[in-house]
PDB file of N, CA and C in Angstrom:
ATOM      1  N   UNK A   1     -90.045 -14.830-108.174  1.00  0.00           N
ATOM      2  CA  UNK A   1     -89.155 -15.251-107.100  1.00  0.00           C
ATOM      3  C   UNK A   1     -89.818 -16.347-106.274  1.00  0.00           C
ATOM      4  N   UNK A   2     -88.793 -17.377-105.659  1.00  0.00           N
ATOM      5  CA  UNK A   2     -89.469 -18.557-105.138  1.00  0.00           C
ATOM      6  C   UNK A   2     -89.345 -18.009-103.836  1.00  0.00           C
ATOM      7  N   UNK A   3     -90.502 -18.627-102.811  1.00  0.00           N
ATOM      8  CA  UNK A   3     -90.525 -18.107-101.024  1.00  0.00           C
ATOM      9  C   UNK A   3     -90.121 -19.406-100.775  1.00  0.00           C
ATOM     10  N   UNK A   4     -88.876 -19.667-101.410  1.00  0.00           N
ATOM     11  CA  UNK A   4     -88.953 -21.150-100.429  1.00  0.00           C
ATOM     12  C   UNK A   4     -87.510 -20.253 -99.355  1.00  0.00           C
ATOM     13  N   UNK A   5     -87.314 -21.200 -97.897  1.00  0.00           N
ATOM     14  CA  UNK A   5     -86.506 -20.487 -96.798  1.00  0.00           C
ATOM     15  C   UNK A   5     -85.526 -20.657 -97.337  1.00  0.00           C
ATOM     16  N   UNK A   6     -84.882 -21.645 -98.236  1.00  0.00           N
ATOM     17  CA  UNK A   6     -83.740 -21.982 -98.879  1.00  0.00           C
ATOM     18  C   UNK A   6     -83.207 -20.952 -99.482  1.00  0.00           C
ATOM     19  N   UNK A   7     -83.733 -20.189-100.519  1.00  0.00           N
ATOM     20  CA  UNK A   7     -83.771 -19.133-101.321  1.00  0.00           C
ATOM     21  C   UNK A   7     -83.632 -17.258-100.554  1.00  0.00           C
ATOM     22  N   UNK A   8     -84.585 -17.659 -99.661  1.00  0.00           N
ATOM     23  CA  UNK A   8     -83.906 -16.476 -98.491  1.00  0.00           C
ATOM     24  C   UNK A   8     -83.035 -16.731 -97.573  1.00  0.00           C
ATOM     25  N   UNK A   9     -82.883 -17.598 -96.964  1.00  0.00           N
ATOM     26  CA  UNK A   9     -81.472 -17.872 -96.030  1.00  0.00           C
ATOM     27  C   UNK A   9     -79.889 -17.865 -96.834  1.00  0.00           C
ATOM     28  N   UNK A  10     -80.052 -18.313 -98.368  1.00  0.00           N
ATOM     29  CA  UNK A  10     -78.764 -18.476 -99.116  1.00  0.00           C
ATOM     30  C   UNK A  10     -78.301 -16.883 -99.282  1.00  0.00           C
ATOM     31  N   UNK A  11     -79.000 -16.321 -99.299  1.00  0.00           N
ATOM     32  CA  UNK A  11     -78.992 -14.903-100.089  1.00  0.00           C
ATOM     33  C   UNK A  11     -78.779 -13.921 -98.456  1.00  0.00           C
ATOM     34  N   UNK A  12     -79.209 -14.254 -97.107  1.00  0.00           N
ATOM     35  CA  UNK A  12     -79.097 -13.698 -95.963  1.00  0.00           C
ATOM     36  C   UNK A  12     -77.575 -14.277 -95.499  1.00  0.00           C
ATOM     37  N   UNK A  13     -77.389 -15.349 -95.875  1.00  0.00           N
ATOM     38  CA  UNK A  13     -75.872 -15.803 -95.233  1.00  0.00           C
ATOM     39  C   UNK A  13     -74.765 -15.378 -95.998  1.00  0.00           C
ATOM     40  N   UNK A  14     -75.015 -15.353 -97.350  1.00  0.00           N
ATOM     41  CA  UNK A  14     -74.098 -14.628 -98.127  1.00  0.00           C
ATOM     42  C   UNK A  14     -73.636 -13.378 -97.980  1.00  0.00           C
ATOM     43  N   UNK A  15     -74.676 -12.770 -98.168  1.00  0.00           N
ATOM     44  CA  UNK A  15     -74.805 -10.869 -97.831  1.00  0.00           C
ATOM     45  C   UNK A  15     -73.715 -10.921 -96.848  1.00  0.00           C
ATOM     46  N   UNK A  16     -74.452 -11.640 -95.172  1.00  0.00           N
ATOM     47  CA  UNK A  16     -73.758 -11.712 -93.835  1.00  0.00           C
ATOM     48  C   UNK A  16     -72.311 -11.970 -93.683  1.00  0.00           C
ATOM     49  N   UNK A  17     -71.939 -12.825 -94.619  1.00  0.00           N
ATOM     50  CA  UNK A  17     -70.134 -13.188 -94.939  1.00  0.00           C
ATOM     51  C   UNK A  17     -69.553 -12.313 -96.029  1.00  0.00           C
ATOM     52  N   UNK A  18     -70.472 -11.097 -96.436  1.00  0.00           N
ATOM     53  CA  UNK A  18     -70.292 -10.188 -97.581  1.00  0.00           C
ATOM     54  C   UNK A  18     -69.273 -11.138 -98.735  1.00  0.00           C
ATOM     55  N   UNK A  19     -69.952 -11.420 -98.819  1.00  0.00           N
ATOM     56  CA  UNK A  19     -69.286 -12.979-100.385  1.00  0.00           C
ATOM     57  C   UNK A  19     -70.250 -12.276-101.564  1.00  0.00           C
ATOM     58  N   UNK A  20     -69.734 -12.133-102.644  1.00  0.00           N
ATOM     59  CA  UNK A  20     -70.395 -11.940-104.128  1.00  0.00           C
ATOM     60  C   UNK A  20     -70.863 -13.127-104.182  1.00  0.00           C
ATOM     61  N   UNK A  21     -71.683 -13.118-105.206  1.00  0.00           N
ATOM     62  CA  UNK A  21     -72.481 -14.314-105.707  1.00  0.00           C
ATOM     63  C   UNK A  21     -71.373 -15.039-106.598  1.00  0.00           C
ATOM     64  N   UNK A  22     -70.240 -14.841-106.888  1.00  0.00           N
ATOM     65  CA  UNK A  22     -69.726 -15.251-107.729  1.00  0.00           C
ATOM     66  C   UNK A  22     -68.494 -15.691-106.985  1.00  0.00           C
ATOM     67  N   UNK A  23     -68.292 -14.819-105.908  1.00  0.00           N
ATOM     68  CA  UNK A  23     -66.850 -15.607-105.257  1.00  0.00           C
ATOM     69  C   UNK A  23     -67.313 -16.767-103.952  1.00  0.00           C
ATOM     70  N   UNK A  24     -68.538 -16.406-103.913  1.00  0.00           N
ATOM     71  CA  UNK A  24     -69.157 -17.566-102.925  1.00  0.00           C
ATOM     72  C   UNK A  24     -69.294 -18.756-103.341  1.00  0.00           C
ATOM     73  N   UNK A  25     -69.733 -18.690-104.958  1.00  0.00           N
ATOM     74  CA  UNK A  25     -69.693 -19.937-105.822  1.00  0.00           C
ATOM     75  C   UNK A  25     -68.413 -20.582-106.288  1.00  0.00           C
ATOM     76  N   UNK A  26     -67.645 -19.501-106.462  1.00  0.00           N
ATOM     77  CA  UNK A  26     -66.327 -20.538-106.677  1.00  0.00           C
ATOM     78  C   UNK A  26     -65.713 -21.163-105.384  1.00  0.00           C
ATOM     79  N   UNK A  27     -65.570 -20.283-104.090  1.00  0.00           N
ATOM     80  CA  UNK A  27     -65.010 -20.650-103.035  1.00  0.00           C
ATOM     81  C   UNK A  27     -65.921 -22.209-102.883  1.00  0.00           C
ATOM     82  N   UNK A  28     -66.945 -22.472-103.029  1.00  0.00           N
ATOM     83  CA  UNK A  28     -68.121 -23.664-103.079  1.00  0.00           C
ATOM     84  C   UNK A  28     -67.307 -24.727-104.016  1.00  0.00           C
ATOM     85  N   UNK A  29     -66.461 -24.510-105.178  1.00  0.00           N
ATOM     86  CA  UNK A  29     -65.857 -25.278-106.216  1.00  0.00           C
ATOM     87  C   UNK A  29     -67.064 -25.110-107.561  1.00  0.00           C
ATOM     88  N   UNK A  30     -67.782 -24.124-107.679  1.00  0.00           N
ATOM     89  CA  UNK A  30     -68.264 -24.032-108.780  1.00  0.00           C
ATOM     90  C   UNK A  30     -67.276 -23.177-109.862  1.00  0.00           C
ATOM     91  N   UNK A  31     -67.436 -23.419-111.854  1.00  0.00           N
ATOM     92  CA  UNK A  31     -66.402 -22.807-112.676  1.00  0.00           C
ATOM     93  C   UNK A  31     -66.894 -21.293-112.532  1.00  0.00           C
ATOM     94  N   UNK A  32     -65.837 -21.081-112.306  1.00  0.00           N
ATOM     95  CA  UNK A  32     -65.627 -18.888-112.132  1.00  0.00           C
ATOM     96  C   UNK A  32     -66.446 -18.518-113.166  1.00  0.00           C
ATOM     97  N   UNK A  33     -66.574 -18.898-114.430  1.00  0.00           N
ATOM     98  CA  UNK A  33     -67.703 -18.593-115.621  1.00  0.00           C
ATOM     99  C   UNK A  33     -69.386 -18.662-115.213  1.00  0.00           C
ATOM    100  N   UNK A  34     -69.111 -19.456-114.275  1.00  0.00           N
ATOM    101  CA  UNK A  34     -70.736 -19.647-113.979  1.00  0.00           C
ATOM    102  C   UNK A  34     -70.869 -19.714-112.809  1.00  0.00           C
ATOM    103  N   UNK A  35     -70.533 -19.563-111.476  1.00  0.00           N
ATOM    104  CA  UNK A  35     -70.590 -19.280-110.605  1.00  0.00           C
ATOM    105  C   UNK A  35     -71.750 -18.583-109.571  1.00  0.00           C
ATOM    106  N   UNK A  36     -71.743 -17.169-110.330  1.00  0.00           N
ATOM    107  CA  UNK A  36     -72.152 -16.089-110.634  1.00  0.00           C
ATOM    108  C   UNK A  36     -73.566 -16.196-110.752  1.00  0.00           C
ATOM    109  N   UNK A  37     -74.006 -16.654-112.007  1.00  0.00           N
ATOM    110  CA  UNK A  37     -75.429 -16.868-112.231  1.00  0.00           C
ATOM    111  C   UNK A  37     -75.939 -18.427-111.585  1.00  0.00           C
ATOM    112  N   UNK A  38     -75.109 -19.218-111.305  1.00  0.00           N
ATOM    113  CA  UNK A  38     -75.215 -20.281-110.793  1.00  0.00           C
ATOM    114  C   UNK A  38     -76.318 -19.781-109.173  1.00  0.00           C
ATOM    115  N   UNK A  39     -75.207 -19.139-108.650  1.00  0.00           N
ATOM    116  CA  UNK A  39     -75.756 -18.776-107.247  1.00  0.00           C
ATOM    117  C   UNK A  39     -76.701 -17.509-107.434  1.00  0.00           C
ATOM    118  N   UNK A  40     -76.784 -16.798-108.310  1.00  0.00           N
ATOM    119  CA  UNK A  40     -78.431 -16.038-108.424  1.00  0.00           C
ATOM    120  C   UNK A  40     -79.669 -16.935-109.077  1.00  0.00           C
ATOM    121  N   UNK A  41     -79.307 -17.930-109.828  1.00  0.00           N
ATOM    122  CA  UNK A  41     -80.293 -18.892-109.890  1.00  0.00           C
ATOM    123  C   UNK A  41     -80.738 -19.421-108.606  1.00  0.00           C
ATOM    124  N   UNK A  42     -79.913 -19.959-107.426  1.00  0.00           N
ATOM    125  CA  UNK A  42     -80.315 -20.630-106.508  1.00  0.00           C
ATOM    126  C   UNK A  42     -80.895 -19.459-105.337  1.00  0.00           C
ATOM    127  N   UNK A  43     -80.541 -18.448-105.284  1.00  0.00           N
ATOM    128  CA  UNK A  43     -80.861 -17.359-104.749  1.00  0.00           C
ATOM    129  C   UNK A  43     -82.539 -16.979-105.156  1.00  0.00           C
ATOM    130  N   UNK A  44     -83.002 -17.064-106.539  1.00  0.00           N
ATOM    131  CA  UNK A  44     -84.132 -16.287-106.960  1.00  0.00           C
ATOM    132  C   UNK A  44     -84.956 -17.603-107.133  1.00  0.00           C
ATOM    133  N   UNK A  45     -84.701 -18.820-106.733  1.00  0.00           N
ATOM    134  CA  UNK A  45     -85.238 -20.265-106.945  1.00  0.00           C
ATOM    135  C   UNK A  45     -85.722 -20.406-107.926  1.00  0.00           C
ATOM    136  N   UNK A  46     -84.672 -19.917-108.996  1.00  0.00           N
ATOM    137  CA  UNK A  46     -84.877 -20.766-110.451  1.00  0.00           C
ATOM    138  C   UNK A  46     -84.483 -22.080-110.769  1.00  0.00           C
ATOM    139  N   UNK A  47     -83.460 -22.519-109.838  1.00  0.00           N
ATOM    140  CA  UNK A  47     -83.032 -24.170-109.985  1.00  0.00           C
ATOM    141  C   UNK A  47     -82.828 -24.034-108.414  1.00  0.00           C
ATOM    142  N   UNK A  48     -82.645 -25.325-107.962  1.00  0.00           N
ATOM    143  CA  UNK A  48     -82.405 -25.565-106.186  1.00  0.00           C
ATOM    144  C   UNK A  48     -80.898 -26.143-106.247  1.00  0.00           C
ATOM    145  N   UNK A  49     -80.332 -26.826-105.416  1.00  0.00           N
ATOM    146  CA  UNK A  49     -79.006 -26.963-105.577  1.00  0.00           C
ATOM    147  C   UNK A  49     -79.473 -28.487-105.137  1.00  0.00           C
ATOM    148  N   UNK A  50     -78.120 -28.996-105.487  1.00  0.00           N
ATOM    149  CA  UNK A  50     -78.355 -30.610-104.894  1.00  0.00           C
ATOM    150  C   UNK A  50     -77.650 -30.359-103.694  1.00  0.00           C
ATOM    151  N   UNK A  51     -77.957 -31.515-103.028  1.00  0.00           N
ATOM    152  CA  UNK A  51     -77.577 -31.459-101.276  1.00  0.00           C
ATOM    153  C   UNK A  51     -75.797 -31.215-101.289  1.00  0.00           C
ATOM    154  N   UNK A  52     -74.805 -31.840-102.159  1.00  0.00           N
ATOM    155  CA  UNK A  52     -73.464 -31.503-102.101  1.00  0.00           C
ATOM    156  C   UNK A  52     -73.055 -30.566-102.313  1.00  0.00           C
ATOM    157  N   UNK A  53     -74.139 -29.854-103.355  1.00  0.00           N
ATOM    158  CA  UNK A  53     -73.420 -28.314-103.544  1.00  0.00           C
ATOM    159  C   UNK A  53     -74.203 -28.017-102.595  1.00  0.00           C
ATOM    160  N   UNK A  54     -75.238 -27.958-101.482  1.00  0.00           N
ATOM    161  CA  UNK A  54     -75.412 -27.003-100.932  1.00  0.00           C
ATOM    162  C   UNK A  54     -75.026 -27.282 -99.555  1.00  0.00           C
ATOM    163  N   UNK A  55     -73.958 -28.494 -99.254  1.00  0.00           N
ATOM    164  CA  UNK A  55     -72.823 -28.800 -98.385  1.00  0.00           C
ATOM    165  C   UNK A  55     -72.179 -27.802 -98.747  1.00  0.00           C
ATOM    166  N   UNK A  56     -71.254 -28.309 -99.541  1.00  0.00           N
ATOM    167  CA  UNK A  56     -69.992 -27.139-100.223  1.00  0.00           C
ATOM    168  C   UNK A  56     -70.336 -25.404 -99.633  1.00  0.00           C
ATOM    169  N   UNK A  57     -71.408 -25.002-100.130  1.00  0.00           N
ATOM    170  CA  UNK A  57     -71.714 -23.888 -99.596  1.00  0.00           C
ATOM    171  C   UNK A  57     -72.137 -24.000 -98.537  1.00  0.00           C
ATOM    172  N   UNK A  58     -72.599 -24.584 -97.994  1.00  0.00           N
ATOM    173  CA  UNK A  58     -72.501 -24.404 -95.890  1.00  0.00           C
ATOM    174  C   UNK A  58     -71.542 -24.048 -95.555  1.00  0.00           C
ATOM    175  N   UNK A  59     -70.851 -25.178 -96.176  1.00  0.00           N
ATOM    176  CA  UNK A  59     -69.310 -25.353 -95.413  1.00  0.00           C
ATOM    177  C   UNK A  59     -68.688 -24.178 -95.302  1.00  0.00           C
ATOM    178  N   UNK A  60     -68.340 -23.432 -96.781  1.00  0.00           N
ATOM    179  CA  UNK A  60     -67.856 -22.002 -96.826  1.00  0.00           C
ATOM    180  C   UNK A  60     -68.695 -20.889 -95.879  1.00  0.00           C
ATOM    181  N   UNK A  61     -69.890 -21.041 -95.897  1.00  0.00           N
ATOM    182  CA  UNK A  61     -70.109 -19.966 -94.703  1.00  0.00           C
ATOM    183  C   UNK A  61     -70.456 -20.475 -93.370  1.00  0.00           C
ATOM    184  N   UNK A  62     -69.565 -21.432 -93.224  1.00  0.00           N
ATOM    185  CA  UNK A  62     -69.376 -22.220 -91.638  1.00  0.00           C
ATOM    186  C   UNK A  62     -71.009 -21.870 -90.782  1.00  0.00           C
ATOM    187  N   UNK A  63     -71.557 -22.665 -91.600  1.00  0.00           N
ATOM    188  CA  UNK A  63     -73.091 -22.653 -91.433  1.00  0.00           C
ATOM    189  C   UNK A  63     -73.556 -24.294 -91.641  1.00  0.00           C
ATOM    190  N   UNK A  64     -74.841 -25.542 -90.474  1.00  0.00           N
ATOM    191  CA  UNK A  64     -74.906 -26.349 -91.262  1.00  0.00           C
ATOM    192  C   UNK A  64     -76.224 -26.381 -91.973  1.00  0.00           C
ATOM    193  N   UNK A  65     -76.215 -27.440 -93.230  1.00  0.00           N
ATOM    194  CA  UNK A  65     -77.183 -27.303 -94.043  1.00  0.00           C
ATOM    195  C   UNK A  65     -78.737 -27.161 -93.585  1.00  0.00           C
ATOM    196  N   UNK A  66     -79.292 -27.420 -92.166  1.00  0.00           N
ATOM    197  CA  UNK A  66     -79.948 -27.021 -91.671  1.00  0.00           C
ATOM    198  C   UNK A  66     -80.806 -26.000 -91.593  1.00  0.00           C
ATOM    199  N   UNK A  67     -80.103 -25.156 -91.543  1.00  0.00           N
ATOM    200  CA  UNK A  67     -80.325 -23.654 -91.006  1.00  0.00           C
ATOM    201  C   UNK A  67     -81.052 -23.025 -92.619  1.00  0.00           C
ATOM    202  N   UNK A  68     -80.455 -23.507 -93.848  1.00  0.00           N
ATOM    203  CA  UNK A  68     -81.118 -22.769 -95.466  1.00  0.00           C
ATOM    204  C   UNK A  68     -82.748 -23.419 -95.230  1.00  0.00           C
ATOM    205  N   UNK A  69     -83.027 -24.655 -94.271  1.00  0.00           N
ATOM    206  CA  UNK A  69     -84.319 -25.118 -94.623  1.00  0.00           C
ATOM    207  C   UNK A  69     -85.345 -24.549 -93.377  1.00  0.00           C
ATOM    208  N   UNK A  70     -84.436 -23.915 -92.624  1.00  0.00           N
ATOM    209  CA  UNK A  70     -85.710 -23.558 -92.017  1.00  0.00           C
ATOM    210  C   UNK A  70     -86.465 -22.975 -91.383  1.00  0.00           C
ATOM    211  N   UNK A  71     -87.780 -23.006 -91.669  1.00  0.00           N
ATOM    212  CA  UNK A  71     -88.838 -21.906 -92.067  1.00  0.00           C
ATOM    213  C   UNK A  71     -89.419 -20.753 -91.594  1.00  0.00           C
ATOM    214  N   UNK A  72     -89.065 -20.756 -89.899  1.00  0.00           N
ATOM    215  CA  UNK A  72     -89.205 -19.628 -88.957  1.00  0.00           C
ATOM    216  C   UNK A  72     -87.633 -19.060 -89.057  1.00  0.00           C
ATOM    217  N   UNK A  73     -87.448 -17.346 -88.599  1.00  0.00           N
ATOM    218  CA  UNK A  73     -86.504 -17.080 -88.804  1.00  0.00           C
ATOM    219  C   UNK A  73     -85.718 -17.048 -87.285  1.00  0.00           C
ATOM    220  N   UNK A  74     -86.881 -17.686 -86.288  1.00  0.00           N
ATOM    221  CA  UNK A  74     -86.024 -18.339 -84.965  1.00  0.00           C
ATOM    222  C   UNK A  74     -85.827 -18.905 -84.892  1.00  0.00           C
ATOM    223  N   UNK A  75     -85.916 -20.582 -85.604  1.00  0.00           N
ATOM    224  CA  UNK A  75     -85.529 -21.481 -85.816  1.00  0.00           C
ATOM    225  C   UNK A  75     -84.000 -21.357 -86.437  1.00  0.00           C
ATOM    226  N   UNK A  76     -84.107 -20.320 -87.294  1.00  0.00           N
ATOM    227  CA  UNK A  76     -83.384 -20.689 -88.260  1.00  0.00           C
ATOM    228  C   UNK A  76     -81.509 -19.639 -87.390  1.00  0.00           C
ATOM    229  N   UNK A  77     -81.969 -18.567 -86.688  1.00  0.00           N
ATOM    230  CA  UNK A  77     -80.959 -17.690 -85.884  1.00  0.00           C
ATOM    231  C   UNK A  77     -80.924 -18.879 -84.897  1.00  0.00           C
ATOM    232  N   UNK A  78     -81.455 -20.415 -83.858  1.00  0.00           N
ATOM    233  CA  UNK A  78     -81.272 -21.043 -83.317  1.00  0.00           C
ATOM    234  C   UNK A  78     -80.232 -22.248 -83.532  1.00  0.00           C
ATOM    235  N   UNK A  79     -80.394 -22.500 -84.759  1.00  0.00           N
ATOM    236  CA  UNK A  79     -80.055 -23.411 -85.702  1.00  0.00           C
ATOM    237  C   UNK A  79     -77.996 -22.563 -85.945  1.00  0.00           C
ATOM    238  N   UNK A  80     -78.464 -21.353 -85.977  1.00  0.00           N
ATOM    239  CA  UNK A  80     -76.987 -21.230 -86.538  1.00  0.00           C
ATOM    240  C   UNK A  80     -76.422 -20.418 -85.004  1.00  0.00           C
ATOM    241  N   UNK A  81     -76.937 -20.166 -84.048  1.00  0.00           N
ATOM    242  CA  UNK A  81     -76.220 -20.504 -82.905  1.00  0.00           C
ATOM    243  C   UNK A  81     -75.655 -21.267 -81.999  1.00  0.00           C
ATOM    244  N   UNK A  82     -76.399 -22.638 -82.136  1.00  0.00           N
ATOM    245  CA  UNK A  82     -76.628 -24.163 -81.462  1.00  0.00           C
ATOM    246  C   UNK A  82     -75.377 -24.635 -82.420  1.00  0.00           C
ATOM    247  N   UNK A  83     -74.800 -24.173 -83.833  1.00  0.00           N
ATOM    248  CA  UNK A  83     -73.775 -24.795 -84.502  1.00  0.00           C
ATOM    249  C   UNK A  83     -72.601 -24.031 -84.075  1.00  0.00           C
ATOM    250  N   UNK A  84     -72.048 -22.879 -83.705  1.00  0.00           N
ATOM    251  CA  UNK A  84     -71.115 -21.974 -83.132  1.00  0.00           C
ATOM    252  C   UNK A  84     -70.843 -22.957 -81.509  1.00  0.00           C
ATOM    253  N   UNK A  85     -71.791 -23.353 -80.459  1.00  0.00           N
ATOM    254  CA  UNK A  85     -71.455 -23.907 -79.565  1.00  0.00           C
ATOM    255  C   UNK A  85     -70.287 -25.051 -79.915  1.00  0.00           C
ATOM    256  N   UNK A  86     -69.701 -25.449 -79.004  1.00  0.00           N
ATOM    257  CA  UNK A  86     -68.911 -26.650 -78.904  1.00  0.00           C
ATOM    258  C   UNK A  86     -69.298 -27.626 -78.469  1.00  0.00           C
ATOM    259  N   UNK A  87     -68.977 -28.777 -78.395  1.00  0.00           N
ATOM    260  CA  UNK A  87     -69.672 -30.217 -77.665  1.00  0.00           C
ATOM    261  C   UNK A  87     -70.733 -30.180 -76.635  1.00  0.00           C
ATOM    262  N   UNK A  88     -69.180 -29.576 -75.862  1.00  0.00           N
ATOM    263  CA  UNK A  88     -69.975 -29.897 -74.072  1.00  0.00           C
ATOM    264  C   UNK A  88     -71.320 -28.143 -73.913  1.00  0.00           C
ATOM    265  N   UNK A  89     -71.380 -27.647 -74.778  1.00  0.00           N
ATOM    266  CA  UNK A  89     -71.841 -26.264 -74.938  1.00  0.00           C
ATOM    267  C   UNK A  89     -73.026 -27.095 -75.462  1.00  0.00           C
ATOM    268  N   UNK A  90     -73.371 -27.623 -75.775  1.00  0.00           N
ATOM    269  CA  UNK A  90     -74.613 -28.261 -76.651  1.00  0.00           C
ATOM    270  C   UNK A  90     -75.353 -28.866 -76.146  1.00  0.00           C
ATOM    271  N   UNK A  91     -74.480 -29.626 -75.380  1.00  0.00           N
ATOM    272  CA  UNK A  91     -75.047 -30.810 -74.086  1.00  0.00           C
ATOM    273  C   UNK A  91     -75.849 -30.079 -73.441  1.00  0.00           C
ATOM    274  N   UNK A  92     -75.321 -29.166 -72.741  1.00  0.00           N
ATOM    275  CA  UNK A  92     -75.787 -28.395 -71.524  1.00  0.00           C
ATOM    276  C   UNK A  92     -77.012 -27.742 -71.961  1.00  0.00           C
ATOM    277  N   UNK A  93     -76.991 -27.086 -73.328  1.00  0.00           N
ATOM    278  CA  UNK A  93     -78.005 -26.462 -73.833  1.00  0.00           C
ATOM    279  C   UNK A  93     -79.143 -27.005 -73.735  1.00  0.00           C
ATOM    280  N   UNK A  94     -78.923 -28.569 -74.499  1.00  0.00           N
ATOM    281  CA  UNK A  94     -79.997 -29.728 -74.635  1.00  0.00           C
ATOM    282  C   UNK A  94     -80.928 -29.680 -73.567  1.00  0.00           C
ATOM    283  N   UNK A  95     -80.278 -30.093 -72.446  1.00  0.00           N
ATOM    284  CA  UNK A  95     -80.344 -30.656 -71.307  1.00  0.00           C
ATOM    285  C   UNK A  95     -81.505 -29.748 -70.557  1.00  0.00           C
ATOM    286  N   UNK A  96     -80.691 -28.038 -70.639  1.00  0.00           N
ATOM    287  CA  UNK A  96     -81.635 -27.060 -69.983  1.00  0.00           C
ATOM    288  C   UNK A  96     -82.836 -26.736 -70.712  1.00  0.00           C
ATOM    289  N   UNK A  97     -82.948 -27.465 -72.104  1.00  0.00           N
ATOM    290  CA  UNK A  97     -84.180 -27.069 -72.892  1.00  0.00           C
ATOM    291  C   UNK A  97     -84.961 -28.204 -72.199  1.00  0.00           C
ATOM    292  N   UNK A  98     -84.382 -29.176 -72.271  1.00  0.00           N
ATOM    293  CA  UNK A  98     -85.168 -30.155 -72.154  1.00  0.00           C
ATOM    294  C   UNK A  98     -86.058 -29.925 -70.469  1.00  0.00           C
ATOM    295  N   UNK A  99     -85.434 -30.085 -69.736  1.00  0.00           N
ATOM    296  CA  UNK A  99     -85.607 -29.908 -68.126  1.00  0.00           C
ATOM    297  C   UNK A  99     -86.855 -28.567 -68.189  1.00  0.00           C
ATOM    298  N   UNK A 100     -86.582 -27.625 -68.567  1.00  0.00           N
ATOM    299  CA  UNK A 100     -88.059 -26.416 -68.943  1.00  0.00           C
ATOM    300  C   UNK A 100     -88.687 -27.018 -69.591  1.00  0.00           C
ATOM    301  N   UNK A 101     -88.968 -28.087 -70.486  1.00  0.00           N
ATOM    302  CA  UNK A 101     -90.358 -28.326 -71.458  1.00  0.00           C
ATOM    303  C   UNK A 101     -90.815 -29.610 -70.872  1.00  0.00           C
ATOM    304  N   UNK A 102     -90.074 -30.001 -69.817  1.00  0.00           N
ATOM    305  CA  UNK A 102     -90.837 -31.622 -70.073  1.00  0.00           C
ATOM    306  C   UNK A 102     -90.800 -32.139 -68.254  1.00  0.00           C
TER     307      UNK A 102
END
């Protein structure tokens, strides 16, 4: 099994949207025949995905591609809260991070 964060975040967001490996891949536009092993390959990092398929699958678990790369798992719960905000929700966020660190 590969430790890359890619490989555990695909397999944590899936579970989380309770999606099969196989209906997550087609909902993505992968063929229903391969789907399946498609996304346990990318799951067990036997092949990686190219950046469009692993758009496609963001997209379906309204997640952005961000969040599969990265490497702390507070980064990565930050990453997919900071994307749930709205515009002016982001701003403000920015702003108050920024104003505490600097």
């Amino acid at each position: 099994m590969n430790d890359s964060p890619l490989c555990k975040r695909l397999k944590e967001a899936r579970l989380a949207a309770n999606f099969s490996q196989k209906k997550l891949g087609i909902e993505a536009g992968m063929d229903q025949f391969s789907a399946s092993a498609r996304m346990n390959h990318y799951e067990m990092g036997r092949h990686t995905p190219d950046y469009s398929t692993l758009k496609r699958i963001a997209t379906v678990l309204n997640l952005p591609v961000a969040y599969f790369y990265a490497e702390s798992d507070e980064l990565a719960e930050f990453i997919k809260v900071f994307n749930r905000l709205k515009k002016e929700e982001r701003i403000n966020e920015l702003w108050e991070l920024m104003s505490k660190n600097f």
